[in-house]
Protein backbone atom coordinates (compact mmCIF):
# COMPACT_ATOMS: atom_id res chain seq x y z
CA UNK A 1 0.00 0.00 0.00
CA UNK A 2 1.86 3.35 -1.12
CA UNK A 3 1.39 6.23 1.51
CA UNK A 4 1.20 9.75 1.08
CA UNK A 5 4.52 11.39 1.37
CA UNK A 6 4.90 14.15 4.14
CA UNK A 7 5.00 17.41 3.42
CA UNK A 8 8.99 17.48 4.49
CA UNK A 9 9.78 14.75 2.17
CA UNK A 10 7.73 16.31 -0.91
CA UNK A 11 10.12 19.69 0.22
CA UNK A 12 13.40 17.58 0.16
CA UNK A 13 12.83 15.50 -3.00
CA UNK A 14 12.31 12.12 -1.49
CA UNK A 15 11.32 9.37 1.11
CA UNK A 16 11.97 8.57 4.54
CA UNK A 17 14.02 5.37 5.11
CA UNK A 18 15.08 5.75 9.12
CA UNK A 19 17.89 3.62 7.82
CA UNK A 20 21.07 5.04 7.98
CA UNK A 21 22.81 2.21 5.99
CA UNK A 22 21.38 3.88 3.04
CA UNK A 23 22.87 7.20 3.44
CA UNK A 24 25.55 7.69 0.85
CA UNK A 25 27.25 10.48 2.78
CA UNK A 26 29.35 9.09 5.90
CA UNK A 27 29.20 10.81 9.26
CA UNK A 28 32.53 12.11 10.15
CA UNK A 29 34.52 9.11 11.74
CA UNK A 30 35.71 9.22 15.38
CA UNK A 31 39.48 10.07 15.81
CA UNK A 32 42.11 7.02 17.35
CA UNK A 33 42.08 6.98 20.74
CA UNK A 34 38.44 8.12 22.04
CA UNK A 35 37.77 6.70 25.15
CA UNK A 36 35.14 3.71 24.20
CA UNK A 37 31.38 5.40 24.67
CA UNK A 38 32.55 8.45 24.44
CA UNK A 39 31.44 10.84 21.65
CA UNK A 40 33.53 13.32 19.66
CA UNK A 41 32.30 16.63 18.56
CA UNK A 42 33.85 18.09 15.04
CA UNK A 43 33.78 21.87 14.51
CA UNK A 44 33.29 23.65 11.41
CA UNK A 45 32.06 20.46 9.83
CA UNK A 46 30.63 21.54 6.13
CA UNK A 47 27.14 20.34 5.19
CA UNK A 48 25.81 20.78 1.81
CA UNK A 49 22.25 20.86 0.83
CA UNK A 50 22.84 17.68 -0.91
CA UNK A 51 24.32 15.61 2.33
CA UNK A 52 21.49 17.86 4.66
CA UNK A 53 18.80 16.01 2.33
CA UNK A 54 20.16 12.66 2.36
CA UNK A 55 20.56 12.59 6.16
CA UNK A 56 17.08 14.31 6.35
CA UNK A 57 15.83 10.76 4.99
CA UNK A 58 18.12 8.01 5.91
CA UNK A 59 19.01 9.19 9.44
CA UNK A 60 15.89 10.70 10.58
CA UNK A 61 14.19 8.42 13.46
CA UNK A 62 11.24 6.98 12.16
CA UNK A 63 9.78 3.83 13.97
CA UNK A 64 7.16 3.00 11.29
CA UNK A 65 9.61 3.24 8.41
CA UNK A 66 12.97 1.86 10.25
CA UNK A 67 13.56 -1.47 9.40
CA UNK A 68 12.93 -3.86 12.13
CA UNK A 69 16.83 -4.97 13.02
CA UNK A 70 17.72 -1.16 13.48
CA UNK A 71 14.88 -0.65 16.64
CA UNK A 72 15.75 -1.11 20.08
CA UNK A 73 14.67 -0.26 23.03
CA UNK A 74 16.33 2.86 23.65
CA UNK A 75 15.51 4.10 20.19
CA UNK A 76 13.19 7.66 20.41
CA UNK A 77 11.63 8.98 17.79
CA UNK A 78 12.55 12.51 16.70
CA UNK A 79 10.22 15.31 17.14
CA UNK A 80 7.99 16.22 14.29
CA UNK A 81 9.61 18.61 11.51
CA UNK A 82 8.24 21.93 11.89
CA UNK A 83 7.58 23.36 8.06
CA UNK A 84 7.47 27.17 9.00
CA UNK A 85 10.36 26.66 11.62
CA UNK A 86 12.59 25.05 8.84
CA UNK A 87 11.64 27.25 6.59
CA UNK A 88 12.74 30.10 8.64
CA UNK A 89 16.02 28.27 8.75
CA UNK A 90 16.13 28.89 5.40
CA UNK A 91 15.34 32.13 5.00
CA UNK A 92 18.02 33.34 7.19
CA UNK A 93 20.57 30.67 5.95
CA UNK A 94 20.42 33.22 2.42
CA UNK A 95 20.51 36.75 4.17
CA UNK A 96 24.27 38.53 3.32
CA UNK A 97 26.39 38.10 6.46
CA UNK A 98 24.18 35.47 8.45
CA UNK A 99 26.02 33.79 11.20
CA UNK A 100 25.97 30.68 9.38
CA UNK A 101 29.77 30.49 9.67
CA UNK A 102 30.99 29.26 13.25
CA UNK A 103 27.60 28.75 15.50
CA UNK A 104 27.87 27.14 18.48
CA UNK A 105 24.44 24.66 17.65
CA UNK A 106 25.40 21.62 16.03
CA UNK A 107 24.35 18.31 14.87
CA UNK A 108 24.50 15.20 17.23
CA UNK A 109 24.25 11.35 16.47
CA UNK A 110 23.75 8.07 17.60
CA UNK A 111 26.30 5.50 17.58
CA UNK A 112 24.76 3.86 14.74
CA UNK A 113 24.46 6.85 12.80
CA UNK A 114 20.99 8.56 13.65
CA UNK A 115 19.85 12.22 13.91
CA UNK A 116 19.35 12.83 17.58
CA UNK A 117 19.37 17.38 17.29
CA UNK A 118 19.66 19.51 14.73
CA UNK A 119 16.90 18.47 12.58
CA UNK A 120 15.44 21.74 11.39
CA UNK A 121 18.92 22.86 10.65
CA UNK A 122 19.45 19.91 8.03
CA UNK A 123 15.95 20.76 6.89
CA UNK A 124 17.11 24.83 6.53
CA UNK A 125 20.14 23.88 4.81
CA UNK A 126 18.79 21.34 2.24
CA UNK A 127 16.07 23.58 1.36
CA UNK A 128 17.98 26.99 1.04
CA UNK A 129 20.79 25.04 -0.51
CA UNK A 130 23.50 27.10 1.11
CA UNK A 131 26.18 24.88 3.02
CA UNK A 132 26.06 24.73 6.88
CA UNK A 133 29.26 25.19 8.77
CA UNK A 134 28.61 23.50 11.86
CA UNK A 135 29.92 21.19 14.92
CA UNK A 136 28.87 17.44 14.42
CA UNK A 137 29.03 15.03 17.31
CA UNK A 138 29.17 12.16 16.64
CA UNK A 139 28.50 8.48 18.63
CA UNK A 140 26.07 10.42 21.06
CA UNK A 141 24.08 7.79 23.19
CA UNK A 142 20.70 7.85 23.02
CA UNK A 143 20.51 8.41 26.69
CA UNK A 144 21.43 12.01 25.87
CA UNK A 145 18.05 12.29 24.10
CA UNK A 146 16.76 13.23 28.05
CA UNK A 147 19.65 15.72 28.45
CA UNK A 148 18.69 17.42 25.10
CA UNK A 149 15.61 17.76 26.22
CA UNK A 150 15.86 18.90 29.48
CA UNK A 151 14.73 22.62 28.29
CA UNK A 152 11.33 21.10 28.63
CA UNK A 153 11.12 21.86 32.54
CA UNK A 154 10.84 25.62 31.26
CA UNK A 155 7.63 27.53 30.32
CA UNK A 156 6.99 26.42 26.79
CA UNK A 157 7.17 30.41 26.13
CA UNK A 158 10.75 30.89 26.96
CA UNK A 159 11.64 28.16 24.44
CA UNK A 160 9.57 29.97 21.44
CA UNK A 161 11.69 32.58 19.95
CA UNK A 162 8.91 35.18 18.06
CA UNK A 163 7.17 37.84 18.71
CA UNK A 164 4.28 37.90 21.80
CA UNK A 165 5.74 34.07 23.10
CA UNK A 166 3.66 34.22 26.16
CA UNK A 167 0.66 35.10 23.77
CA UNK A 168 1.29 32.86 21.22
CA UNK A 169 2.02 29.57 23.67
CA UNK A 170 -1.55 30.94 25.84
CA UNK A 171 -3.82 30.54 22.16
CA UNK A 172 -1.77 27.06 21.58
CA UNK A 173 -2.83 25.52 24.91
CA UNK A 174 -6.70 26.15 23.36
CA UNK A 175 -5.90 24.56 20.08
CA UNK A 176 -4.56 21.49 21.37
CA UNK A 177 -8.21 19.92 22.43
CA UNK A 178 -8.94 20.49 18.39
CA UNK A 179 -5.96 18.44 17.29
CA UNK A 180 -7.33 15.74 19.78
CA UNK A 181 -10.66 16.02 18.85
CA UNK A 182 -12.14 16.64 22.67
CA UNK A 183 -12.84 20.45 22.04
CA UNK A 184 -16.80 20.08 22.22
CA UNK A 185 -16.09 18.68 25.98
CA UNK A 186 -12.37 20.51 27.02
CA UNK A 187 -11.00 23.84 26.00
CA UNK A 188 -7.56 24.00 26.79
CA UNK A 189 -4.42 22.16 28.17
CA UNK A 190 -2.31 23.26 30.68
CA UNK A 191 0.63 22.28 32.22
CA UNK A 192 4.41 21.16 30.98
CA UNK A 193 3.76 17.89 30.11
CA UNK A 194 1.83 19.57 26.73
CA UNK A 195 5.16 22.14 26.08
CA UNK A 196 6.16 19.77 22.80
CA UNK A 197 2.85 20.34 21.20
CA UNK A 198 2.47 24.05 21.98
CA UNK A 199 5.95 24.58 20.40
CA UNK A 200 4.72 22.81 17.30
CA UNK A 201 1.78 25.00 17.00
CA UNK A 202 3.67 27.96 17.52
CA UNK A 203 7.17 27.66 15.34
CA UNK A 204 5.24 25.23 12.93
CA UNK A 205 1.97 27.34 12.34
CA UNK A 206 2.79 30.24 9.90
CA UNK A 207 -0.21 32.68 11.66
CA UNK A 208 2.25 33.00 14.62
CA UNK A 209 5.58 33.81 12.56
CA UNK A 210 7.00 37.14 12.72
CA UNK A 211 6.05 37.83 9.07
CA UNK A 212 2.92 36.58 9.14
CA UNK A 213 1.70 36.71 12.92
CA UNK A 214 -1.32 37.86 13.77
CA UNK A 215 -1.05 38.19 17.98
CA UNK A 216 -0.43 41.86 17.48
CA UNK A 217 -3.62 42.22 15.96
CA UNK A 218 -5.43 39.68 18.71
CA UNK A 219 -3.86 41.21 21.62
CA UNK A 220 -5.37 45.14 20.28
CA UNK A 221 -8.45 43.06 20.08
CA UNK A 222 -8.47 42.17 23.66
CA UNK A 223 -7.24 45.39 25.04
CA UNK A 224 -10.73 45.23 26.74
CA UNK A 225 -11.11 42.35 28.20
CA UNK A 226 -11.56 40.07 26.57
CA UNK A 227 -9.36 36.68 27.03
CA UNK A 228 -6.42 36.22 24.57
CA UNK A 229 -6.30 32.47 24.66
CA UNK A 230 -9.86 32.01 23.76
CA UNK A 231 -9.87 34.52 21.25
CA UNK A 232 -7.15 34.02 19.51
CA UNK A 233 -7.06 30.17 19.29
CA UNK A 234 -11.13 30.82 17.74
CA UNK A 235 -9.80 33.11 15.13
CA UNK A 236 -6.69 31.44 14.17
CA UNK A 237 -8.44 28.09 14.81
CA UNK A 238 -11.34 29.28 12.00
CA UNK A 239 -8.30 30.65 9.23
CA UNK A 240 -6.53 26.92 9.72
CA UNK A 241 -9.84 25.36 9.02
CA UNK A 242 -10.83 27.33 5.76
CA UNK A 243 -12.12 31.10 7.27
CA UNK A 244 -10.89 33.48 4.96
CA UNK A 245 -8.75 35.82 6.85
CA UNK A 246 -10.25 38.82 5.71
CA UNK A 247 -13.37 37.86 7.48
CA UNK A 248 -11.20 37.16 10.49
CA UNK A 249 -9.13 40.85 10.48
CA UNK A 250 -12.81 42.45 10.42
CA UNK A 251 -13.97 40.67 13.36
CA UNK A 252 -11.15 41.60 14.99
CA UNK A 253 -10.96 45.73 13.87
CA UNK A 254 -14.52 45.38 15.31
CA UNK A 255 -13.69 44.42 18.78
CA UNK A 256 -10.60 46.93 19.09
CA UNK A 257 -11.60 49.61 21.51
CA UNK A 258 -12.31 53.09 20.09
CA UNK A 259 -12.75 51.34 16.77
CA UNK A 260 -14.58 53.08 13.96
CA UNK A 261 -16.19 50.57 12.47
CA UNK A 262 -19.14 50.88 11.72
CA UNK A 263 -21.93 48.04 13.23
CA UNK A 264 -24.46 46.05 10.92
CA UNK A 265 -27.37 44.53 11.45
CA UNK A 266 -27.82 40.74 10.92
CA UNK A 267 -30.78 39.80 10.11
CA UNK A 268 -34.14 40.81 11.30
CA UNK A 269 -33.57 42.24 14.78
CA UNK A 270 -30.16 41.01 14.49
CA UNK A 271 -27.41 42.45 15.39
CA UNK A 272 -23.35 42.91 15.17
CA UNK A 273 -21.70 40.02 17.12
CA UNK A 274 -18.70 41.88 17.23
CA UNK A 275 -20.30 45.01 19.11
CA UNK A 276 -22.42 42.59 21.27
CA UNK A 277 -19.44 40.66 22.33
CA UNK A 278 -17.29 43.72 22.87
CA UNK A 279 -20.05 45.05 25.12
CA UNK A 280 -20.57 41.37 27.19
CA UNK A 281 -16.48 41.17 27.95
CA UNK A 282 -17.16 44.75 29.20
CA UNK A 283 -19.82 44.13 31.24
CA UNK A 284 -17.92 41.41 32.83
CA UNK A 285 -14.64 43.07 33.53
CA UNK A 286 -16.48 45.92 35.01
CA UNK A 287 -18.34 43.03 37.17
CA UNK A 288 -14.70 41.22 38.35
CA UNK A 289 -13.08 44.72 38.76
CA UNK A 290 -9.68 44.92 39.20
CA UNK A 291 -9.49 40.79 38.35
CA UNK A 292 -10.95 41.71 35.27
CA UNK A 293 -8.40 39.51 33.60
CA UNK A 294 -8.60 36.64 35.77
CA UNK A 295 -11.47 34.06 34.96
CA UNK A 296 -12.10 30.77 36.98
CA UNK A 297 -12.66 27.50 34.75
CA UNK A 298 -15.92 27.52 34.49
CA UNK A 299 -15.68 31.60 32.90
CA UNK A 300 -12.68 30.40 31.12
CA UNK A 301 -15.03 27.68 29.47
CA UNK A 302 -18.07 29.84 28.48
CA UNK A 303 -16.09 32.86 27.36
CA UNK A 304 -14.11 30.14 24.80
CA UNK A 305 -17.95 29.47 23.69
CA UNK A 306 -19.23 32.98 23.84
CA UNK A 307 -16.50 33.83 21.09
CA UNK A 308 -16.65 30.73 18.86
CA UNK A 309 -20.51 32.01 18.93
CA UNK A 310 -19.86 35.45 18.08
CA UNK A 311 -17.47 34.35 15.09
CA UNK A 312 -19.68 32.17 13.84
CA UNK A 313 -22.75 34.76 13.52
CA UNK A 314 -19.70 36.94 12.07
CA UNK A 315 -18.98 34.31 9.46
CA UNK A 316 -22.09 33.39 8.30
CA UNK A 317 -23.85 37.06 7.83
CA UNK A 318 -23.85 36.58 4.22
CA UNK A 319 -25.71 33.47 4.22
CA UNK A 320 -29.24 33.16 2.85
CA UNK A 321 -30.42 32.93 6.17
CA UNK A 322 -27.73 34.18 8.51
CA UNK A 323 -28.40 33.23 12.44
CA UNK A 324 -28.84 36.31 14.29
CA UNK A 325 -28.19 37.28 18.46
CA UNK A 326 -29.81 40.05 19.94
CA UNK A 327 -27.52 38.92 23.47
CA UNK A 328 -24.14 37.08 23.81
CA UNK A 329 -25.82 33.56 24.92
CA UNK A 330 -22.73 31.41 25.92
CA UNK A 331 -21.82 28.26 23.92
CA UNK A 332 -22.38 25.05 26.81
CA UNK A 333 -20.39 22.12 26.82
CA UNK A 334 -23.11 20.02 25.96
CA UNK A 335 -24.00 21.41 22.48
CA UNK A 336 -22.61 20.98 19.01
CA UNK A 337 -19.71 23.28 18.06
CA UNK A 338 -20.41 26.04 15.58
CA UNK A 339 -19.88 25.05 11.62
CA UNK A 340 -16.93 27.39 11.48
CA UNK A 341 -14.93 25.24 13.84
CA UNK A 342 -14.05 22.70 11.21
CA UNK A 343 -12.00 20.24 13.36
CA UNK A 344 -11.07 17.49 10.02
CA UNK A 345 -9.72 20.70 8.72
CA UNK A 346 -7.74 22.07 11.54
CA UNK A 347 -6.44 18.29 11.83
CA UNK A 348 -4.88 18.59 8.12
CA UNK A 349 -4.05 22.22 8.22
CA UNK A 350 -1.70 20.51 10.98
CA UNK A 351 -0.24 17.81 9.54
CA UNK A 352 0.70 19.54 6.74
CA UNK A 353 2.76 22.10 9.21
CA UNK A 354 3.82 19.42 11.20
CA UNK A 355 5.07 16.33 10.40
């Protein structure tokens, strides 16, 4: 049965293997005289687009491709490839003077030849096609998978490096019950244990990229009020599942405060969600006073349904029959999620970013 190729291996020209018996480009060899288990780190190795691609395929750690005599039981799989994040890699790998020459990041790998860090500069390199200067280790243990990793015990914030972090990391903890399918009955994660996934939203999601990110325009939305988790993961959540992102900016110009846009009706004795929920986070912050930006779970809960609401109306004014609010109802747990939350789409929106 053939399966679809990621979207990393359409980018590099070809198809994971997780074998690294196939690579035709050697790892550099340990010098005479290392002390047995101990890995050796080369500096100012040179890695050409053509060798980044080639260990991209064959030394990448994939369990459901690697043949079955190369998996043991300290064998980890690497983390997902991030498109935007490698693509960023990219990007600055062809700016004039980049510091391409001499960093201090390297490459690390196993003792039988896998990728252990470093992945999304291989991926930066073979898609920019200018040569990486950079340390390789090489005959790393896989125990020092843990040690990499040990960043995790931070804030997944301080290990996102773009514009509004905290922001950004805040709307990603409300996506994550999409990817999982639970968002009709949960509406966010928190905690460490989900800092992997909220990095790959945020470095492999192109609406949170300093070129493209749209938490500047989010955060004027909710000078008021209103939550930024909730209201950005709706409107970024709605763009990854098929929203047009025009529709999305004018929701948002209509909740900024002092904004002169100018109200509609929808619909007999309709009216503008936008103004209606402007006017109900408000009314609430007014209510909490000077918590006005703390909400318990259960607020935290119906204000992430009070907005998918308000989009939705937003979204579906031009319809033949557009629903209409005259109040800010909030969305319970127990009903169906609005159309424009298109969960199958978020899902593959995803997995094309992130894979």
């Amino acid at each position: 049965m053939q399966v679809d190729l990621s979207t990393i291996e359409k980018m590099v020209g070809g198809e994971f293997s997780s074998d690294p018996r196939c690579s035709r480009f050697p790892l550099p060899e340990i010098p005479d005289g290392t002390p047995q288990g101990v890995s050796y780190t080369h500096s100012g190795f040179v890695v050409t687009a053509e060798i980044a691609k080639d260990w991209i395929l064959h030394r990448s750690i994939r369990r459901d491709v690697m043949p079955d005599d190369l998996k043991h039981n300290d064998v980890t799989p690497n983390r997902k490839y991030l498109i935007h994040y490698a693509k960023t890699w990219s990007r600055n790998l062809q700016k004039p003077g980049h510091w391409n020459k001499g960093i201090h990041q390297g490459l690390a790998f196993t003792p039988d030849g896998f990728i252990l860090d470093g992945q999304h500069r291989l991926a930066g390199c073979a898609l920019s096609g200018v040569p990486l200067i950079i340390p390789v280790a090489v005959n790393v243990p896989w125990s020092a998978f843990k040690d990499i990793d040990q960043n995790r015990h931070r804030s997944a914030h301080q290990m996102i490096d773009i514009p509004y972090a905290p922001e950004a990391a805040s709307v990603a903890r409300y996506l994550l019950p999409v990817l999982r399918g639970t968002s009709a009955v949960e509406f966010t994660f928190k905690g460490r244990e989900y800092n992997e996934e909220v990095i790959e939203i945020c470095l492999g999601w192109p609406y949170f990229a300093e070129d493209q990110s749209w938490m500047k325009e989010i955060k004027e939305a909710a000078r008021e009020g209103i939550p930024v988790g909730p209201l950005g993961s709706v409107c970024i959540g709605a763009m990854a599942g098929g929203a047009h992102p025009d529709d999305v900016q004018q929701f948002l110009s209509g909740l900024q405060p002092f904004s002169n846009v100018k109200y509609i009706t929808i619909g007999t004795d309709g009216a503008d969600p936008r103004q209606l929920l402007a006017k109900h986070f408000r009314m609430l912050s007014r209510n909490k006073g000077d918590k006005a930006r703390y909400y318990d779970t259960s607020e935290q809960r119906a204000n992430v349904g009070s907005i998918r609401n308000a989009l939705d109306v937003w979204l579906r004014r031009h319809d033949e029959k557009p629903r209409k609010i005259k109040t800010m109802s909030r969305w319970g747990s127990d009903k169906d999620l609005p159309p424009l939350w298109n969960e199958p789409g978020i899902r593959e929106f995803h997995d094309k970013h992130v894979n």
